[in-house]
C-alpha atoms as a PDB file:
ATOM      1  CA  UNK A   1      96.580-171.717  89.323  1.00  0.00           C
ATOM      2  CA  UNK A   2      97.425-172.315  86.079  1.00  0.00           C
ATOM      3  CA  UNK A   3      96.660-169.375  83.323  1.00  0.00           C
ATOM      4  CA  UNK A   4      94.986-172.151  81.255  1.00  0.00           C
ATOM      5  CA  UNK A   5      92.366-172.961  83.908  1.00  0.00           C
ATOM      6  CA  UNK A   6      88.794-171.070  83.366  1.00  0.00           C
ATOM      7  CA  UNK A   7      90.313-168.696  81.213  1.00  0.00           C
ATOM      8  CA  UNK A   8      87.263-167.024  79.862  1.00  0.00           C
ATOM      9  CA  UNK A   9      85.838-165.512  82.863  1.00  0.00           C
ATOM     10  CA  UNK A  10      88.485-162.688  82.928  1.00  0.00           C
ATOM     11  CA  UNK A  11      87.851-160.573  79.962  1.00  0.00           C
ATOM     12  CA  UNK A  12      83.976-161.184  79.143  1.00  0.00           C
ATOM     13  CA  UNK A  13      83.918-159.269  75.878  1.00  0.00           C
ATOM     14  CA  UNK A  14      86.586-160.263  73.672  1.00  0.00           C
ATOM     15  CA  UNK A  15      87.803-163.680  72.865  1.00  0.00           C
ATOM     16  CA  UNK A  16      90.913-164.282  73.334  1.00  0.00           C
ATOM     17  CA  UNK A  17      93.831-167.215  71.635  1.00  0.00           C
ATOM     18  CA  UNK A  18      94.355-169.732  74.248  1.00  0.00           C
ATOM     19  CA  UNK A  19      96.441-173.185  74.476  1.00  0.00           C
ATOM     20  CA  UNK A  20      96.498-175.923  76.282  1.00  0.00           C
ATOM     21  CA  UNK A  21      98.293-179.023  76.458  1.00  0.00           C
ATOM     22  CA  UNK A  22      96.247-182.747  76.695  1.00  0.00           C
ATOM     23  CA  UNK A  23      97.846-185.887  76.028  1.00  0.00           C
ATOM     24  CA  UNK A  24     100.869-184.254  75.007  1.00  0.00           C
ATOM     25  CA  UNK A  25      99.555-182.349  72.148  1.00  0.00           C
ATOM     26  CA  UNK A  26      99.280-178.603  72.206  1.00  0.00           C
ATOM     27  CA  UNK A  27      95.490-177.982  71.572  1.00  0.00           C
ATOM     28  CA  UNK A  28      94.565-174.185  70.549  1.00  0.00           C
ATOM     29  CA  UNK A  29      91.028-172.613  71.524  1.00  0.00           C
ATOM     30  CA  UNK A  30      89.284-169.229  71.362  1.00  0.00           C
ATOM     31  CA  UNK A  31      87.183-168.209  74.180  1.00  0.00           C
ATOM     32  CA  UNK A  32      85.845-165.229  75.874  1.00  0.00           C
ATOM     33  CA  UNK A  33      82.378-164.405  77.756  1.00  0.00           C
ATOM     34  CA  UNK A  34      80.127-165.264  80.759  1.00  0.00           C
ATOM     35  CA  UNK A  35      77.407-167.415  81.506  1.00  0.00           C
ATOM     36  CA  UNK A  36      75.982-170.274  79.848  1.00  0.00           C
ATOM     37  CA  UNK A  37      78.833-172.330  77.756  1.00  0.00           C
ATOM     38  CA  UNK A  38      78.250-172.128  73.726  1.00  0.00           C
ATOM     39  CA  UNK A  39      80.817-174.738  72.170  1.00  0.00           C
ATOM     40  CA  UNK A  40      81.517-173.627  68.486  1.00  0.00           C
ATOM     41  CA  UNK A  41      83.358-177.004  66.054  1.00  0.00           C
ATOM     42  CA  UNK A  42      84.273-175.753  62.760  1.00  0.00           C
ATOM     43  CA  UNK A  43      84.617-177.572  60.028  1.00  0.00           C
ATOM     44  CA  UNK A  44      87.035-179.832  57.945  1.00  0.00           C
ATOM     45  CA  UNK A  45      90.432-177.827  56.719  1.00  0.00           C
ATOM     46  CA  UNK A  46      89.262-174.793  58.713  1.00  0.00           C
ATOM     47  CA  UNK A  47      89.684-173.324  62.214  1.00  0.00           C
ATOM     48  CA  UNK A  48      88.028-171.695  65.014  1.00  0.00           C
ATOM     49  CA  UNK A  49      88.374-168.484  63.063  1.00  0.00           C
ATOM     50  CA  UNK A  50      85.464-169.201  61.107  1.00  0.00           C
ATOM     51  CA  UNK A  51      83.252-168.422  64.550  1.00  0.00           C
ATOM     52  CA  UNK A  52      84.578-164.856  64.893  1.00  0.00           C
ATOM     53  CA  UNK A  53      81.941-162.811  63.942  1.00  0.00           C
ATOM     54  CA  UNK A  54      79.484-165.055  65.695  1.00  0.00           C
ATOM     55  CA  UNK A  55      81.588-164.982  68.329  1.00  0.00           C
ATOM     56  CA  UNK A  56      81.736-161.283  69.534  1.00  0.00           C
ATOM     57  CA  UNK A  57      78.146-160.427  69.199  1.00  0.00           C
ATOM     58  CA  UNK A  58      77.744-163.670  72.108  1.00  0.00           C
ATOM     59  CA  UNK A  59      79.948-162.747  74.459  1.00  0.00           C
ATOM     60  CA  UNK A  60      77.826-160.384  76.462  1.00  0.00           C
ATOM     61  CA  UNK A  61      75.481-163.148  77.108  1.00  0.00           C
ATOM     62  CA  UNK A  62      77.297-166.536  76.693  1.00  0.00           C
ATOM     63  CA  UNK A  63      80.974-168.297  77.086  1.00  0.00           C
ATOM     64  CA  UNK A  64      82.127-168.807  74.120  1.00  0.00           C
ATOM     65  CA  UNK A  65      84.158-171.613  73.522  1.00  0.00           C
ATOM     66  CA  UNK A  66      85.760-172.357  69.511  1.00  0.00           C
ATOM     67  CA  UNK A  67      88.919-174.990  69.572  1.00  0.00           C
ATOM     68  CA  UNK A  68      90.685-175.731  67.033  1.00  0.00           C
ATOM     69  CA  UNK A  69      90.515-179.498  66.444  1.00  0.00           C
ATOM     70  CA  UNK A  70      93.173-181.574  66.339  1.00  0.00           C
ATOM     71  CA  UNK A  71      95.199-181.515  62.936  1.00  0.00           C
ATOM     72  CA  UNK A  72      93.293-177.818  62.152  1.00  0.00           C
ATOM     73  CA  UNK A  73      94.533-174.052  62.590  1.00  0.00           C
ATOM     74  CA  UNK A  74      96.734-173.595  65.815  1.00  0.00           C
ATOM     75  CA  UNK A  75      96.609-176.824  67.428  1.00  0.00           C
ATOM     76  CA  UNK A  76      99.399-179.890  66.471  1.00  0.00           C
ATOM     77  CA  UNK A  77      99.136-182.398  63.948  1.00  0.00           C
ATOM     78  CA  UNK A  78     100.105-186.020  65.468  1.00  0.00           C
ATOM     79  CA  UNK A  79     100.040-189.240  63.840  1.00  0.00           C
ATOM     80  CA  UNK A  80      96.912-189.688  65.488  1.00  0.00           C
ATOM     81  CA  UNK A  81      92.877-190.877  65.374  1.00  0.00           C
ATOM     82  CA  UNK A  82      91.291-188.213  63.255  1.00  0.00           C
ATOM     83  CA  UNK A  83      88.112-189.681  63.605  1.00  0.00           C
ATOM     84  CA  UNK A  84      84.299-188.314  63.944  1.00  0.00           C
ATOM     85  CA  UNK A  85      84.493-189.966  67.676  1.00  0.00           C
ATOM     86  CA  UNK A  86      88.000-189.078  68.418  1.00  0.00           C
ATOM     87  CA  UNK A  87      87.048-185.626  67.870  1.00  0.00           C
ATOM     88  CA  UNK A  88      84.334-185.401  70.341  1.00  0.00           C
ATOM     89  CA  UNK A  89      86.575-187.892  72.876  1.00  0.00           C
ATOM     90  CA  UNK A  90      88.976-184.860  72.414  1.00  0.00           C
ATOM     91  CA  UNK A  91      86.136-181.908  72.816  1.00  0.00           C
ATOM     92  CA  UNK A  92      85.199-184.294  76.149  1.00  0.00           C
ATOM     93  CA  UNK A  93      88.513-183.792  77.619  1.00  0.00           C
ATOM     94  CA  UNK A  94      88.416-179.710  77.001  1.00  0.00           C
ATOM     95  CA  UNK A  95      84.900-179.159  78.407  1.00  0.00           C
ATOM     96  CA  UNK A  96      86.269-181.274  81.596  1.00  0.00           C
ATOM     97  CA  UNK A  97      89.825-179.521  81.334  1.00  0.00           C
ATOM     98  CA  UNK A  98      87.986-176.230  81.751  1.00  0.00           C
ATOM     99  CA  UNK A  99      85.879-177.156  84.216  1.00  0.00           C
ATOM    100  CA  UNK A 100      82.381-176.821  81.781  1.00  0.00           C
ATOM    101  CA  UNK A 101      79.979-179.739  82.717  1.00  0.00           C
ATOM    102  CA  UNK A 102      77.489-179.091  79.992  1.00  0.00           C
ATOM    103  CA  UNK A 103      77.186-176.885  77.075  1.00  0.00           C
ATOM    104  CA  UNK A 104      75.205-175.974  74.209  1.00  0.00           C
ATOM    105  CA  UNK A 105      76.905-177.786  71.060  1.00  0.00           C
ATOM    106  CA  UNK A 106      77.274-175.784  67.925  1.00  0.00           C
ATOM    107  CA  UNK A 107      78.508-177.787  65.168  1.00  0.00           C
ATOM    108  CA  UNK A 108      79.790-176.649  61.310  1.00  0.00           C
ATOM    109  CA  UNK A 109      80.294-179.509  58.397  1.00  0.00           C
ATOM    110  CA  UNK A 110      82.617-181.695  60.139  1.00  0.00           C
ATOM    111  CA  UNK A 111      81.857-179.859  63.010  1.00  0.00           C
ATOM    112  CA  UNK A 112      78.104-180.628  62.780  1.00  0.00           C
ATOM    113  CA  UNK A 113      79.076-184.215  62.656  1.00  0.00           C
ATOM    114  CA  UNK A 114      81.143-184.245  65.706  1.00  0.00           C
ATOM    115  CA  UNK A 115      78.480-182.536  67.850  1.00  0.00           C
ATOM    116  CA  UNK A 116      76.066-185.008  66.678  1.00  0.00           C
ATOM    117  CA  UNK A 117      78.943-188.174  67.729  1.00  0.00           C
ATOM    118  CA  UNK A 118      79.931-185.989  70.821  1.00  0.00           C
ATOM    119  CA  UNK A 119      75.932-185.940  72.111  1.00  0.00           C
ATOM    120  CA  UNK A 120      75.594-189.797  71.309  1.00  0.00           C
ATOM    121  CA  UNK A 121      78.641-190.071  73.397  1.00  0.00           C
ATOM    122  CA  UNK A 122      78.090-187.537  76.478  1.00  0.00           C
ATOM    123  CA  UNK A 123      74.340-187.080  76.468  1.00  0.00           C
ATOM    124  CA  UNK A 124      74.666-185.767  80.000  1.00  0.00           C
ATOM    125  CA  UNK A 125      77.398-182.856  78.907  1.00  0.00           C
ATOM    126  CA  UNK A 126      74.685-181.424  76.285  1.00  0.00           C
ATOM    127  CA  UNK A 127      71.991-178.889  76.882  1.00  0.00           C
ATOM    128  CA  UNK A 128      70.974-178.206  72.973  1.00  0.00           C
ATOM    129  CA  UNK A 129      72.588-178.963  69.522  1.00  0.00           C
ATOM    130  CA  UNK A 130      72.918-176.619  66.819  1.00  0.00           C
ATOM    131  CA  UNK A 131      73.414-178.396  63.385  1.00  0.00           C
ATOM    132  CA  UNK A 132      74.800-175.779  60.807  1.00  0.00           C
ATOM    133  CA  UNK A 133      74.971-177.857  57.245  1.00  0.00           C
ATOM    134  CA  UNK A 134      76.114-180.555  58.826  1.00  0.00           C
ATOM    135  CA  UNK A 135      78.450-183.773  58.155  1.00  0.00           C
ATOM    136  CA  UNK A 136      76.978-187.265  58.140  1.00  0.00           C
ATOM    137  CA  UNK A 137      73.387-187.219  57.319  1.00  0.00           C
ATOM    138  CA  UNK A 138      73.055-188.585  54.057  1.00  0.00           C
ATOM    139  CA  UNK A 139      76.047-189.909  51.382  1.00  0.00           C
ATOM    140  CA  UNK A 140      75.537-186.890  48.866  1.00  0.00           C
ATOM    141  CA  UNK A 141      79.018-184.525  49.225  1.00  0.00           C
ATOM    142  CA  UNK A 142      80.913-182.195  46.871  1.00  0.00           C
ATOM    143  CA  UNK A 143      82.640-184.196  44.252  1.00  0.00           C
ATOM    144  CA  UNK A 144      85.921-182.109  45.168  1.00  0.00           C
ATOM    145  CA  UNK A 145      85.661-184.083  48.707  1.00  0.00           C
ATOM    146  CA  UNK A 146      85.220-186.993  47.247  1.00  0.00           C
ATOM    147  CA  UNK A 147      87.918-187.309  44.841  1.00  0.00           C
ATOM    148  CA  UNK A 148      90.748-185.438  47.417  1.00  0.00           C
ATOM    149  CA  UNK A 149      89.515-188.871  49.591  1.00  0.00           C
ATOM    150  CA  UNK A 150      91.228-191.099  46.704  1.00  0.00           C
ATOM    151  CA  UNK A 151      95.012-192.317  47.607  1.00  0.00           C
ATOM    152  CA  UNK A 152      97.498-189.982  47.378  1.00  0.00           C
ATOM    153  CA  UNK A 153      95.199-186.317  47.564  1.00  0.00           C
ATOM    154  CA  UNK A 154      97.453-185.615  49.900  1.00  0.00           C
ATOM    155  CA  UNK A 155     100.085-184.877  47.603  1.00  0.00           C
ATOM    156  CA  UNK A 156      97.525-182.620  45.846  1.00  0.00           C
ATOM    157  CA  UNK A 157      96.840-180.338  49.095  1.00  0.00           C
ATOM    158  CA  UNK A 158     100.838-180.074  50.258  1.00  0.00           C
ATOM    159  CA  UNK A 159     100.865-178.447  47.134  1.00  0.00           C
ATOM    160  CA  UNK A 160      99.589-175.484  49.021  1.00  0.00           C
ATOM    161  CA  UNK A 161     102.067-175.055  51.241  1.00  0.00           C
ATOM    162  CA  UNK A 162     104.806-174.495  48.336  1.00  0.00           C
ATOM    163  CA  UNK A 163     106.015-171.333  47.529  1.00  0.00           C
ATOM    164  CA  UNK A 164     103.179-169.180  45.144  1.00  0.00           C
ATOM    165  CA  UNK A 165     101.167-172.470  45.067  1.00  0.00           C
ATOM    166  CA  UNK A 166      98.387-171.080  47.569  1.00  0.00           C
ATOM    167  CA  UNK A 167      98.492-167.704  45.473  1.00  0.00           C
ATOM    168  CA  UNK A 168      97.342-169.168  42.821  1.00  0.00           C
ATOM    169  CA  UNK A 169      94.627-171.001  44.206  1.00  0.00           C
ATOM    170  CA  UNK A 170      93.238-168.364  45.798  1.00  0.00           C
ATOM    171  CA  UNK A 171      93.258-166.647  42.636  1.00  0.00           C
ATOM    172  CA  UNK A 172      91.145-169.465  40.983  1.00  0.00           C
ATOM    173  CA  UNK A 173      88.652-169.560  43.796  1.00  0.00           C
ATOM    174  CA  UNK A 174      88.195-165.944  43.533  1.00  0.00           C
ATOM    175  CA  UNK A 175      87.830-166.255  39.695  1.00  0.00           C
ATOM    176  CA  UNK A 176      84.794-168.575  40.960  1.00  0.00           C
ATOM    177  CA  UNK A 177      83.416-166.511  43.430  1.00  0.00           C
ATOM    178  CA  UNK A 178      83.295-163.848  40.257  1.00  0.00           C
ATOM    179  CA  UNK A 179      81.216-166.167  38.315  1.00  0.00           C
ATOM    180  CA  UNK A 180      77.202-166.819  38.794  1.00  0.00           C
ATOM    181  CA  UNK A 181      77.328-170.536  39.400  1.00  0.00           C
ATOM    182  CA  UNK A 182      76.423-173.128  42.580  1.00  0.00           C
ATOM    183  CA  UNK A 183      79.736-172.675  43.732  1.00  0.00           C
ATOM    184  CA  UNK A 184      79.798-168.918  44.342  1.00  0.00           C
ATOM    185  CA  UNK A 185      79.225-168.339  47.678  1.00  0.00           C
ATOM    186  CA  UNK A 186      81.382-170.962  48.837  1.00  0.00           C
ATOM    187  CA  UNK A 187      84.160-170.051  47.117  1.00  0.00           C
ATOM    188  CA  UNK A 188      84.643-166.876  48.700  1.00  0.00           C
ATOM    189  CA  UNK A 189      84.661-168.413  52.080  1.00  0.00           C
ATOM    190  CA  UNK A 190      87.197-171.292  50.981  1.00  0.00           C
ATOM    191  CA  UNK A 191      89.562-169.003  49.477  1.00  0.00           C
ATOM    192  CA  UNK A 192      89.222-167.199  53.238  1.00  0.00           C
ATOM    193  CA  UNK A 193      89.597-170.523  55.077  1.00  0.00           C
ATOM    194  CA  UNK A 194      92.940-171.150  52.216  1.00  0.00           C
ATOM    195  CA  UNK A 195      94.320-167.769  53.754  1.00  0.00           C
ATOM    196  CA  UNK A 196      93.888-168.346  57.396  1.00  0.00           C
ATOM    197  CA  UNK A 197      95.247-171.824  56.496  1.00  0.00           C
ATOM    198  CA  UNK A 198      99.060-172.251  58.531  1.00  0.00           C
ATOM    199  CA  UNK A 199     101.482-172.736  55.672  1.00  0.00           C
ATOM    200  CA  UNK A 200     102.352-176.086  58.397  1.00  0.00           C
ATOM    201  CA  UNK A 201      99.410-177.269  58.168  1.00  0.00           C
ATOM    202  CA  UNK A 202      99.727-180.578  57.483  1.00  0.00           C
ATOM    203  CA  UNK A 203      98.099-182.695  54.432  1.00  0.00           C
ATOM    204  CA  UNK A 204      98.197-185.665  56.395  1.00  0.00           C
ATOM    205  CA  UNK A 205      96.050-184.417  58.968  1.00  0.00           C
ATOM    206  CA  UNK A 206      93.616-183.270  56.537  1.00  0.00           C
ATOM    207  CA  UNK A 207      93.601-186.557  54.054  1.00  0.00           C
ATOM    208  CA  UNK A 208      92.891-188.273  57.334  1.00  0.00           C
ATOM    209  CA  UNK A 209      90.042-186.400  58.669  1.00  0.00           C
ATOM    210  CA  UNK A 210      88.894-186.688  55.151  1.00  0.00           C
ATOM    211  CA  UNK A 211      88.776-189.986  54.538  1.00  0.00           C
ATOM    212  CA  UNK A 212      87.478-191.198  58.091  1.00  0.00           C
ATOM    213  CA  UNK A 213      84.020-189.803  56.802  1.00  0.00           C
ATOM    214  CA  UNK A 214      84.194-189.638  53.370  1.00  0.00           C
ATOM    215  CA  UNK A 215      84.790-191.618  50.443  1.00  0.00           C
ATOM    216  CA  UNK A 216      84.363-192.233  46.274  1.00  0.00           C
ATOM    217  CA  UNK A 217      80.917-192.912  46.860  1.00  0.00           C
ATOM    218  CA  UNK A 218      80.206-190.332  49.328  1.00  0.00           C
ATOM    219  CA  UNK A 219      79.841-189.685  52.876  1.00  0.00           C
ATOM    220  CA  UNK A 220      79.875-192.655  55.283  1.00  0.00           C
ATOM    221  CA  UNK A 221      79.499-191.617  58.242  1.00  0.00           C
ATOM    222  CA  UNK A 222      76.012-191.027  59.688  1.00  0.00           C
ATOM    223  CA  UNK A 223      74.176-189.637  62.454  1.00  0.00           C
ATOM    224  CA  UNK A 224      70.504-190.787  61.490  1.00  0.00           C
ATOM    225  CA  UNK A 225      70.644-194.307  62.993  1.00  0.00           C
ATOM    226  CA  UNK A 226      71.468-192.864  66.162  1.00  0.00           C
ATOM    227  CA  UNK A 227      70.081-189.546  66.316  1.00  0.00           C
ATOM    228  CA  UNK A 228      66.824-190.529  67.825  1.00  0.00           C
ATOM    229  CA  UNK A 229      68.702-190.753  70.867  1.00  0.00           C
ATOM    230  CA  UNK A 230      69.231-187.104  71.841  1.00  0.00           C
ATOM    231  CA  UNK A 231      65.253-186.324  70.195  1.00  0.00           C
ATOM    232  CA  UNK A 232      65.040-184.682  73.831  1.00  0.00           C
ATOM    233  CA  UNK A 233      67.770-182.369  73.292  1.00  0.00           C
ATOM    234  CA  UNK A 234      66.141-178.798  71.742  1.00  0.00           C
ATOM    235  CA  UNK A 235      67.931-179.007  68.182  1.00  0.00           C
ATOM    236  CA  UNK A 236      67.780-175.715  65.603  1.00  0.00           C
ATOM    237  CA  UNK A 237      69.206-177.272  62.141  1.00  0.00           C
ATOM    238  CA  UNK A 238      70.714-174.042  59.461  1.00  0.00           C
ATOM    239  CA  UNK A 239      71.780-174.555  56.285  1.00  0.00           C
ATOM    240  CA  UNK A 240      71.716-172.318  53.126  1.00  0.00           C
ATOM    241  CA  UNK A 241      69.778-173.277  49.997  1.00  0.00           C
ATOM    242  CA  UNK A 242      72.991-172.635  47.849  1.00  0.00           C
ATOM    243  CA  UNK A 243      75.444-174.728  49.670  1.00  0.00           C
ATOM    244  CA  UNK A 244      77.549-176.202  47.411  1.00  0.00           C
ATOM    245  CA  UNK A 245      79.576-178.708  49.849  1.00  0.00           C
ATOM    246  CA  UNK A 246      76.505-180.724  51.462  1.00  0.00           C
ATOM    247  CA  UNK A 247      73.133-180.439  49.953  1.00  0.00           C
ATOM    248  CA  UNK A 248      70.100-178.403  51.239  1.00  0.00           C
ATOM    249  CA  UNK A 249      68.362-181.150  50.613  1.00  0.00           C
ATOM    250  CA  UNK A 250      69.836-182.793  54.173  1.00  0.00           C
ATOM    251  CA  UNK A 251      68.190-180.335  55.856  1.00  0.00           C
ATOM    252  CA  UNK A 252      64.678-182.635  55.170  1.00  0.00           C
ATOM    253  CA  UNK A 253      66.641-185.662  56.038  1.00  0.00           C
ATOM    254  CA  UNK A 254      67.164-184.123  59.353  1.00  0.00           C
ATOM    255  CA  UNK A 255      63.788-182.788  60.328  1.00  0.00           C
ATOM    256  CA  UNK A 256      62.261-186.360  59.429  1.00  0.00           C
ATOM    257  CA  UNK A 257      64.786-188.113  61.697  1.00  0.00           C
ATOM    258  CA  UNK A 258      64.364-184.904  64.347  1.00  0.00           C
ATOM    259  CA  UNK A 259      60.672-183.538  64.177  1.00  0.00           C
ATOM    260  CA  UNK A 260      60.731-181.832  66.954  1.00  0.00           C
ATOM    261  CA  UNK A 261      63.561-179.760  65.761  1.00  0.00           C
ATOM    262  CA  UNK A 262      63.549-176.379  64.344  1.00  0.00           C
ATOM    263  CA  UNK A 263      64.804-175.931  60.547  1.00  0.00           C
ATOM    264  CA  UNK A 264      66.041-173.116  59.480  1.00  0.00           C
ATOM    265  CA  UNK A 265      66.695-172.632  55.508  1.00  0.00           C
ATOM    266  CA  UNK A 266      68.394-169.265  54.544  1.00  0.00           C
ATOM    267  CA  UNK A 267      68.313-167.945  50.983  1.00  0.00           C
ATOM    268  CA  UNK A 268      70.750-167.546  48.857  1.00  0.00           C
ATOM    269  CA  UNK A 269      73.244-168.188  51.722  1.00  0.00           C
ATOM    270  CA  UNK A 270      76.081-171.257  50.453  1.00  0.00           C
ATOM    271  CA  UNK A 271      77.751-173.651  53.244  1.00  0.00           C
ATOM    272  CA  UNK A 272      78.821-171.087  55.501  1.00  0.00           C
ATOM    273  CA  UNK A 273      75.421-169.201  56.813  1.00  0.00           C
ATOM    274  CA  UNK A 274      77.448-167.986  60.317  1.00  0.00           C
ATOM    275  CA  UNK A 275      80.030-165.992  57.671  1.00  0.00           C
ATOM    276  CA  UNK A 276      77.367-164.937  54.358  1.00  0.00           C
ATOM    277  CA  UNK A 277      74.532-163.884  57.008  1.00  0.00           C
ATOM    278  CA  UNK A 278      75.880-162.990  60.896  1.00  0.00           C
ATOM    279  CA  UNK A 279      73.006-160.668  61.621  1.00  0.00           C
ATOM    280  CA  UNK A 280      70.543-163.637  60.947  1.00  0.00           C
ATOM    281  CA  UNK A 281      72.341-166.840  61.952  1.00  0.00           C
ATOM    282  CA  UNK A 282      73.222-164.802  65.371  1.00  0.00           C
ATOM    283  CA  UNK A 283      69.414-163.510  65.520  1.00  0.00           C
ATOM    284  CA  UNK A 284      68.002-166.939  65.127  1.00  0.00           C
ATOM    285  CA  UNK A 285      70.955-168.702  67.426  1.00  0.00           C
ATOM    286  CA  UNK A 286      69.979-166.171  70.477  1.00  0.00           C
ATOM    287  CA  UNK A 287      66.022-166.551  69.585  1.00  0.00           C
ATOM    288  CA  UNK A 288      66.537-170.485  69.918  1.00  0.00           C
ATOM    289  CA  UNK A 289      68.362-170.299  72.640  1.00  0.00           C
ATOM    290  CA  UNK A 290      66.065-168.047  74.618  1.00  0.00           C
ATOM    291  CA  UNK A 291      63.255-169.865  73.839  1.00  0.00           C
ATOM    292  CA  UNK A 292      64.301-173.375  74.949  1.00  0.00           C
ATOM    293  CA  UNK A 293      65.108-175.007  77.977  1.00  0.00           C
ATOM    294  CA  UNK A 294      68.516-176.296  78.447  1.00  0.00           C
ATOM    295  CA  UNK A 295      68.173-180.868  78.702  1.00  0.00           C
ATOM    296  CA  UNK A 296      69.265-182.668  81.397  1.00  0.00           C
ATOM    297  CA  UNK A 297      69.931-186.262  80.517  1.00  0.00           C
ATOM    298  CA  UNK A 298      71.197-188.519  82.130  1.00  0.00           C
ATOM    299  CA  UNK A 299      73.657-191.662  81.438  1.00  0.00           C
ATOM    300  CA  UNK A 300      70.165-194.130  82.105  1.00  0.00           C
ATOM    301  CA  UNK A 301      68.651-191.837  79.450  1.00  0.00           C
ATOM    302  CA  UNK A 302      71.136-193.352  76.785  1.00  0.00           C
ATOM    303  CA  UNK A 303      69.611-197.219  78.368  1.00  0.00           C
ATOM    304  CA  UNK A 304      66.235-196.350  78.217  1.00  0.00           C
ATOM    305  CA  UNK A 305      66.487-195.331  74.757  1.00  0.00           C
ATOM    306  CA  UNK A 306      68.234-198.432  73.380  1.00  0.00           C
ATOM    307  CA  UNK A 307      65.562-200.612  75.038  1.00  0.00           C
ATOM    308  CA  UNK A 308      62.853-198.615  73.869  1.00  0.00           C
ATOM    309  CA  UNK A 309      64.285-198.476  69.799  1.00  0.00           C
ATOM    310  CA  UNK A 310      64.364-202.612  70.088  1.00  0.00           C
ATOM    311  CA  UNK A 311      61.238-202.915  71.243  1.00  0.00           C
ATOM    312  CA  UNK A 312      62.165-203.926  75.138  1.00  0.00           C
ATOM    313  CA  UNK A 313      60.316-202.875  77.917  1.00  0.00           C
ATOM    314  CA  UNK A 314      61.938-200.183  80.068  1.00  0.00           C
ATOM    315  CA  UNK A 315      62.742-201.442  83.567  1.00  0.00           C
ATOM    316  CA  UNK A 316      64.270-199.958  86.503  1.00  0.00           C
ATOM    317  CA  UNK A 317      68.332-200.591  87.204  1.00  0.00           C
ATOM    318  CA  UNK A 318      67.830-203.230  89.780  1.00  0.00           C
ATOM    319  CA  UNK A 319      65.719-205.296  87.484  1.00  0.00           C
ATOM    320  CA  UNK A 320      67.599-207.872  84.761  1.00  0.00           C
ATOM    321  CA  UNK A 321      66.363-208.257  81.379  1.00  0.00           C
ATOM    322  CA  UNK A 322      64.164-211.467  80.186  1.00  0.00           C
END
């Protein structure tokens, strides 16, 4: 048997580097655990990394699984689909590389948005979602995003890879994690995603990601037009009231399109709440998950939902539509 196959049942307590090849591109994941599958997505320009503390204080109780996506940390950079929906089309063919049927989807930025794309597209592989100041719920975005999604940014991030280059912008963002402003708290953990950053990593990738969900104007990519179709799916949203990437302000979007989800605000806590606060994103991740019951939907789910939203009558799958 391969060494790549179910990995994460052998050593239940620390996560552990793994790769794997699909479609002919190397693909790098962390995992580690037993038990019920937790699937961690980072976000945009970062890596599976970002999941570490969360992580370890998980592993007791859950499998962990945190890939890389394709174009981020460890795993290649093609000339490829960067896409909200070919990321979850590639999280698809993990989950069923591995052997994991379903799994609770925990998604970060970019990340959020792909677990929202990848439960619109695999209903029946998701048990909860777990929205952490997530992509793709209304336009409003950093200006910085929006202007590196202009022609040529790319030029602008290779710049990191050159020699000193990345020194000094880790400087500047620690000058701005120095100063009382809106952007404090993210700028520490951007300067940390900068440093765990591959000096290969390529601007291509990135530029491309970028601009499949974001442009001048804004996000635009969203979730809320389709959203009501996992309403059945427990959902905890988390964001902190100082994020500086993706308004707090989404979190009300969310609960209006989700009411039946749980909302979770944290003070003074930027865009990263798993990094600034552990104790409490991990404390309210296990409480939510202990408290709910894992869905079951099926693909007929997905139908009935459609017909329902345009005002058709559900009928059973031996019947034809008027």
């Amino acid at each position: 048997m391969s060494s790549d196959v179910l990995p994460f049942r052998a050593r239940p307590y620390s996560p552990e580097l793994r790769f794997v090849t699909i479609h002919g591109h190397r693909r790098a994941y962390r995992t580690g655990g037993s038990g019920p599958t937790l699937l961690m997505l980072h976000g945009i320009g970062d890596n599976s990394l970002v999941w570490d503390a969360t992580m370890s204080r998980l592993t007791d109780r859950y499998t962990v699984i945190a890939p890389d996506l394709l174009g981020h940390g460890l795993s290649d950079r093609p000339r490829a689909d960067y896409s909200v929906a070919a990321f979850a089309n590639g999280v698809r063919d993990l989950l069923c590389y591995l052997g994991v049927e379903r799994a609770t989807v925990i998604g970060h930025s970019l990340g959020g948005g792909v677990a929202g794309q990848f439960a619109y597209q695999y209903p029946d592989m998701v048990e909860r979602l777990v929205f952490v100041a997530p992509g793709g719920v209304d336009h409003d975005v950093s200006p910085l995003l929006r202007l590196l999604s202009l022609p040529f940014a790319e030029q602008v991030v290779a710049l990191t890879a050159l020699p000193g280059a990345r020194q000094v912008l880790g400087a500047a963002l620690f000058a701005a994690a120095a100063v009382p402003s809106p952007m404090r708290p993210d700028a520490v953990q951007l300067r940390r995603a900068l440093d765990r950053m591959p000096n290969t990593a390529s601007p291509h990738a990135f530029a491309r990601t970028l601009r499949s969900v974001v442009d001048l104007r804004g996000q635009v990519v969203t979730m809320r037009d389709r959203c009501y179709l996992t309403a059945q799916v427990p959902t905890l949203i988390a964001w902190g009231s100082d994020d500086s990437i993706i308004p707090a302000a989404h979190a009300e979007v969310m609960r209006e399109a989700l009411p039946a989800a749980r909302v979770e605000v944290f003070d003074g806590v930027g865009h990263f709440p798993m990094t600034e606060a552990p104790d409490r994103f991990v404390g309210l991740l296990t409480e939510f998950l202990a408290a709910t019951e894992p869905a079951r939907l099926a693909r007929t789910h997905l139908r009935d939902g459609l017909r329902a939203a345009a005002g058709v009558t559900v009928v059973e799958p031996a019947q034809e539509l008027g």
